[in-house]
Protein backbone atom coordinates (compact mmCIF):
# COMPACT_ATOMS: atom_id res chain seq x y z
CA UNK A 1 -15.80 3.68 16.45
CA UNK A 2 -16.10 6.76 13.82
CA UNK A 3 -18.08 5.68 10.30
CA UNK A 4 -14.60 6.41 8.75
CA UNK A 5 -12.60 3.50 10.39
CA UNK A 6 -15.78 1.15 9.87
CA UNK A 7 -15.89 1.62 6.20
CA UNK A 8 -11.84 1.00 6.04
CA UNK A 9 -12.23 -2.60 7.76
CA UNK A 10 -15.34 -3.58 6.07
CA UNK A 11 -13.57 -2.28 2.42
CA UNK A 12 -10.52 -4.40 3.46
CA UNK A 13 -12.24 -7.37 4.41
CA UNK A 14 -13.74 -7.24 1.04
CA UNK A 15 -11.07 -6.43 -1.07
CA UNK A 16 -8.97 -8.96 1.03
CA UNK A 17 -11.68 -11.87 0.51
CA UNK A 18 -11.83 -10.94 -3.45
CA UNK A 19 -7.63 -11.20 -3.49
CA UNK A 20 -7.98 -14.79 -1.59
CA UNK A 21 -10.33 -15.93 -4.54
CA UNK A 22 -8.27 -14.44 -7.19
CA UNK A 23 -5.24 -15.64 -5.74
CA UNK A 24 -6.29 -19.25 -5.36
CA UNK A 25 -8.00 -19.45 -9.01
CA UNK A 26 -6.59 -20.63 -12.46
CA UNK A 27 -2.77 -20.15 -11.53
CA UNK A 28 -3.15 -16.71 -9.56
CA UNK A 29 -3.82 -15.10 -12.95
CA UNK A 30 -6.52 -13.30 -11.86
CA UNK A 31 -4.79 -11.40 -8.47
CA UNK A 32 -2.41 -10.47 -11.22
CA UNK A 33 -5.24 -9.02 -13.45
CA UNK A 34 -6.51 -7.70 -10.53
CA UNK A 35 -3.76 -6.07 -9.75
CA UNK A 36 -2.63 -4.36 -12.85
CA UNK A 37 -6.26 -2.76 -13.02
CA UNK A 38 -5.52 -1.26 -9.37
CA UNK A 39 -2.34 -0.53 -10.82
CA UNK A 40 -3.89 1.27 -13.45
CA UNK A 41 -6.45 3.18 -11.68
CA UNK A 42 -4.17 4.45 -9.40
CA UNK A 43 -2.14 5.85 -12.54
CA UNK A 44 -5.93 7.48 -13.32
CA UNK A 45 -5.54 9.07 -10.07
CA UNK A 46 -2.34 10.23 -9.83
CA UNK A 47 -2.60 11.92 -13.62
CA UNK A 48 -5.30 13.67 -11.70
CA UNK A 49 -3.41 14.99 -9.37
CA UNK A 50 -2.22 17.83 -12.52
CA UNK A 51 -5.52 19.80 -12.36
CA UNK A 52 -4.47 20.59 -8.88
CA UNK A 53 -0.18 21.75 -9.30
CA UNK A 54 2.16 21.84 -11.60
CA UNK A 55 5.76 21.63 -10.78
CA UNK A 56 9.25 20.16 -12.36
CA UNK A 57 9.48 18.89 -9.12
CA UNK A 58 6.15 17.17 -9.08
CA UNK A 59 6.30 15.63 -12.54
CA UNK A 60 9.75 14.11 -11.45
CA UNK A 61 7.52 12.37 -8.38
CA UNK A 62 5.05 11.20 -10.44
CA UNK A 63 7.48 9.81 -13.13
CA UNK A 64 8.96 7.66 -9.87
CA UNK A 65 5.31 6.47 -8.78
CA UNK A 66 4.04 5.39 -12.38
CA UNK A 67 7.09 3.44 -12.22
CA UNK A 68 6.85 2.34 -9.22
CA UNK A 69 3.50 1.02 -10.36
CA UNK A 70 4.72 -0.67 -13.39
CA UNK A 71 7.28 -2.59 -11.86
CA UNK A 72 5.33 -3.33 -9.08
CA UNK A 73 3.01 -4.94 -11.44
CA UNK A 74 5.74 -6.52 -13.04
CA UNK A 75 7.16 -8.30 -10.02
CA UNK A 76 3.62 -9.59 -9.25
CA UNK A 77 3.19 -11.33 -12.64
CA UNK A 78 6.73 -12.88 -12.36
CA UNK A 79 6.58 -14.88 -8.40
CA UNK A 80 3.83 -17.55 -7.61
CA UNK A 81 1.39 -17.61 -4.88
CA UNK A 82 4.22 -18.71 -2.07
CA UNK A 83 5.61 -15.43 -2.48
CA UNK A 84 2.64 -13.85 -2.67
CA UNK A 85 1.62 -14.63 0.88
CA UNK A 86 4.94 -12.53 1.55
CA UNK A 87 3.79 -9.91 -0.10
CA UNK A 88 0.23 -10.30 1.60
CA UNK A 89 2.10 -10.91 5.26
CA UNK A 90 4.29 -7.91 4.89
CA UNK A 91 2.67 -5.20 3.21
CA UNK A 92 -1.28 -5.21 4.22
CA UNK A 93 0.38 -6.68 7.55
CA UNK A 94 2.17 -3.92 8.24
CA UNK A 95 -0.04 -0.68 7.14
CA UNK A 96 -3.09 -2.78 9.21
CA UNK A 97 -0.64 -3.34 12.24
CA UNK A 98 0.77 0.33 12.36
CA UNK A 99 -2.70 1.53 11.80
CA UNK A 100 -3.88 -0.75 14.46
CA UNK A 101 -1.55 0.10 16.90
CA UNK A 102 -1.08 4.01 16.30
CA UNK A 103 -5.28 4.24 17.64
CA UNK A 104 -4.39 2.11 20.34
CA UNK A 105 -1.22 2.94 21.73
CA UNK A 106 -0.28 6.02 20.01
CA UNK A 107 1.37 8.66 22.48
CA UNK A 108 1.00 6.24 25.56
CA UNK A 109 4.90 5.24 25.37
CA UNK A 110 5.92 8.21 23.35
CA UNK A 111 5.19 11.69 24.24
CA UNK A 112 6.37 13.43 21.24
CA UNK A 113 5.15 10.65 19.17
CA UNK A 114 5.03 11.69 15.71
CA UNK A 115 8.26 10.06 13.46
CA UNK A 116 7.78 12.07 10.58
CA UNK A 117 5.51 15.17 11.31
CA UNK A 118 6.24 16.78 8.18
CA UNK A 119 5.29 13.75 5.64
CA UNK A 120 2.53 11.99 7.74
CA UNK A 121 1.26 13.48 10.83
CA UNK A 122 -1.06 10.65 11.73
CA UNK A 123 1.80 8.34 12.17
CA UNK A 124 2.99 7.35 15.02
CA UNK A 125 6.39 5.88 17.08
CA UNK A 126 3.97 2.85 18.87
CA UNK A 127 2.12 2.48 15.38
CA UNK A 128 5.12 1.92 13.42
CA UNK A 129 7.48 0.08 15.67
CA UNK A 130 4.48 -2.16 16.25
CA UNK A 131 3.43 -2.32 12.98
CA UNK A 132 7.08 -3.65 11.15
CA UNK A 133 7.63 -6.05 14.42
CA UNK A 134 4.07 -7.64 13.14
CA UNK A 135 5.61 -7.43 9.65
CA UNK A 136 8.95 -8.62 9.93
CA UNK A 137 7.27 -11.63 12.64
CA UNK A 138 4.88 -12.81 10.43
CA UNK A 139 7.19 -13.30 7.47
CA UNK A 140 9.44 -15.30 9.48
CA UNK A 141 6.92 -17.67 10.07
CA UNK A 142 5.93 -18.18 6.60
CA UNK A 143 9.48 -18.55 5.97
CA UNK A 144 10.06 -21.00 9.05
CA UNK A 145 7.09 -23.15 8.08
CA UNK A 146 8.54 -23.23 4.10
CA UNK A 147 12.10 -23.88 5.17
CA UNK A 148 13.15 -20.98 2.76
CA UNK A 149 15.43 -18.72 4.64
CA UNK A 150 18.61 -19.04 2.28
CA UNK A 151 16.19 -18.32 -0.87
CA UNK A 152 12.98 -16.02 0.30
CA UNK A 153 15.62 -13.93 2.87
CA UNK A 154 14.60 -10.51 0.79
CA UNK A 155 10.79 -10.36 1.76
CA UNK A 156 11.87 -9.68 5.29
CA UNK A 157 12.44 -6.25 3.65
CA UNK A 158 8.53 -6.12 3.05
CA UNK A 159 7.29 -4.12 6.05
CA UNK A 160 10.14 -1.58 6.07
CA UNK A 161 9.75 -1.53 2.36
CA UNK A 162 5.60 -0.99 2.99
CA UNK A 163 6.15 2.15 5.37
CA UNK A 164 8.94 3.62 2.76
CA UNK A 165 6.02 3.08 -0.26
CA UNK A 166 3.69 5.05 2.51
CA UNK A 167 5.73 7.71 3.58
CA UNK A 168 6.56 8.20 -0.43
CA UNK A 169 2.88 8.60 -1.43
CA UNK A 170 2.41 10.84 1.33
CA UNK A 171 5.07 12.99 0.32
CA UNK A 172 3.64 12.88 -3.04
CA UNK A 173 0.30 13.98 -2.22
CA UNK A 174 1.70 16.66 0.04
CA UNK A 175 4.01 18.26 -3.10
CA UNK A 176 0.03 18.28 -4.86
CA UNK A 177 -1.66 19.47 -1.52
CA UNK A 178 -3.84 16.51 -1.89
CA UNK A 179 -5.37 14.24 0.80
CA UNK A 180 -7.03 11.47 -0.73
CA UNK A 181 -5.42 10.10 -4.03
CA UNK A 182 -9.35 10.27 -5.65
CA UNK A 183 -10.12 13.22 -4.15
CA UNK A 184 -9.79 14.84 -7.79
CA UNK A 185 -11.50 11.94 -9.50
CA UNK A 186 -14.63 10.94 -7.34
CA UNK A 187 -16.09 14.37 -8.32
CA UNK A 188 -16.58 12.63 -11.83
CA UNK A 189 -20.04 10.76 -11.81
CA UNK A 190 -17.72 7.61 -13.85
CA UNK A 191 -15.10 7.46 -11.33
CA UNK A 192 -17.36 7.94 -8.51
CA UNK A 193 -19.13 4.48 -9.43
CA UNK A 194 -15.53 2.90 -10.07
CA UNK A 195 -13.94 4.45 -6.11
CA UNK A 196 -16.77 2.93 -4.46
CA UNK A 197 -15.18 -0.46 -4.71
CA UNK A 198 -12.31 0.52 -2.49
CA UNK A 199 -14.70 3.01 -0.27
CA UNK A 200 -12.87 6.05 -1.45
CA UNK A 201 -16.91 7.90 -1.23
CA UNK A 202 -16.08 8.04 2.26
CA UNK A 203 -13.27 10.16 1.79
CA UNK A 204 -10.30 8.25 3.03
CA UNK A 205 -8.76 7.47 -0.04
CA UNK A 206 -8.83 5.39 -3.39
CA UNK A 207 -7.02 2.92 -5.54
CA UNK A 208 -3.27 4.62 -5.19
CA UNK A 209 -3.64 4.55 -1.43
CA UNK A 210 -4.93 0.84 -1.07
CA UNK A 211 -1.52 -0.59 -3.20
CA UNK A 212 1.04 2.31 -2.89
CA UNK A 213 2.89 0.65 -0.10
CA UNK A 214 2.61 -2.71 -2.27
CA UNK A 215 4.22 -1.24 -5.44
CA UNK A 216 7.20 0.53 -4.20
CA UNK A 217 7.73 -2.66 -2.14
CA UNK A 218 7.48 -5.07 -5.77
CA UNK A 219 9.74 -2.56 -7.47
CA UNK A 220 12.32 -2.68 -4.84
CA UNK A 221 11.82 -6.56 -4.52
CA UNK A 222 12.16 -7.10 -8.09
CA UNK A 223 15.18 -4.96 -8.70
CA UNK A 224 16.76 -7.03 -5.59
CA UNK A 225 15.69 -10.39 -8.06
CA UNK A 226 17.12 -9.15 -11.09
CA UNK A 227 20.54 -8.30 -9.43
């Protein structure tokens, strides 16, 4: 097990254990506090991503990820903490699933097993096949056990939302030929101190990457509310 994947389970224990508390304290105001400042960091970082290229083309992207992250935000102060666990079930479910899977099975059914080689080449057919079954099963249950099919039918959309968010922020990062979403910022002795909390010293990413998946996912969700 590389020092890379260790840091990225022990960071998402943490961060996971830190949401629980949040989530279950004083009416889940502060996961939605704590959200928002991810949200905003992640803004930090993606602003940062202009020292590195330019483009029309690239501000248009980054116009659809702040917003993205607004309304993401948004969503997540309107629902309570039932449909939070959807969120939680879905999203994380799905990026730790695919992630899961893709080192474990990745190319062992699939010999050309790379779904989208030009947007994320570390993605895999068994990794995300696996990945939204876990998804999709695990908000079914939740649903099952709340007897909310007819009303809570639209999180189903959570992992297939998740890998859209992913594949997005990829594409993103590729139009700024960057890798990690603080790679820019954690030179900066401030932000350094800040990225450590998701791990992003390591090098395998910072704030954007932890909730990218998790906005696009709330903006979709809410727009799907509002109609």
């Amino acid at each position: 097990m590389d020092k890379n994947f260790k840091v990225r389970v022990i960071v998402g224990l943490g961060i996971f254990v830190v949401a629980l508390l949040a989530l279950y304290t004083f009416d889940s105001i502060p996961f939605k506090i704590l959200f928002g400042v991810f949200a905003f960091l992640s803004a930090i970082e993606l602003l940062s991503f202009f020292k590195r290229k330019s483009t029309l083309y690239n501000i248009l992207l980054t116009i659809l990820e702040l917003a993205f992250l607004i309304l993401g935000t948004i969503f997540v102060a309107r629902i309570n903490v039932d449909h939070f666990w959807y969120i939680i079930l879905g999203v994380p479910g799905y990026d730790v699933f695919a992630y899961l899977s893709g080192k474990l099975f990745g190319g062992k059914v699939f010999k050309k097993s790379r779904p989208f080689p030009h947007i994320s080449k570390n993605k895999t057919w068994e990794g995300t096949i696996l990945g939204l079954l876990f998804a999709i099963s695990l908000v079914i249950i939740k649903m099952a056990a709340a007897g909310a099919f007819a009303t809570d039918w639209m999180y189903l959309l959570c992992g297939p939302l998740a890998l859209c968010g992913d594949l997005f922020e990829s594409h993103l990062k590729r139009a700024f030929n960057v890798k990690d979403s603080n790679e820019i910022l954690i030179k900066n002795k401030f932000f350094a101190i800040i990225e450590t909390a998701v791990g992003g010293s390591e090098g395998h990413g910072g704030f954007l990457d932890r909730i990218d998946s998790s906005a696009f996912a709330c903006t979709v969700l809410l727009i799907i509310s509002l109609l």
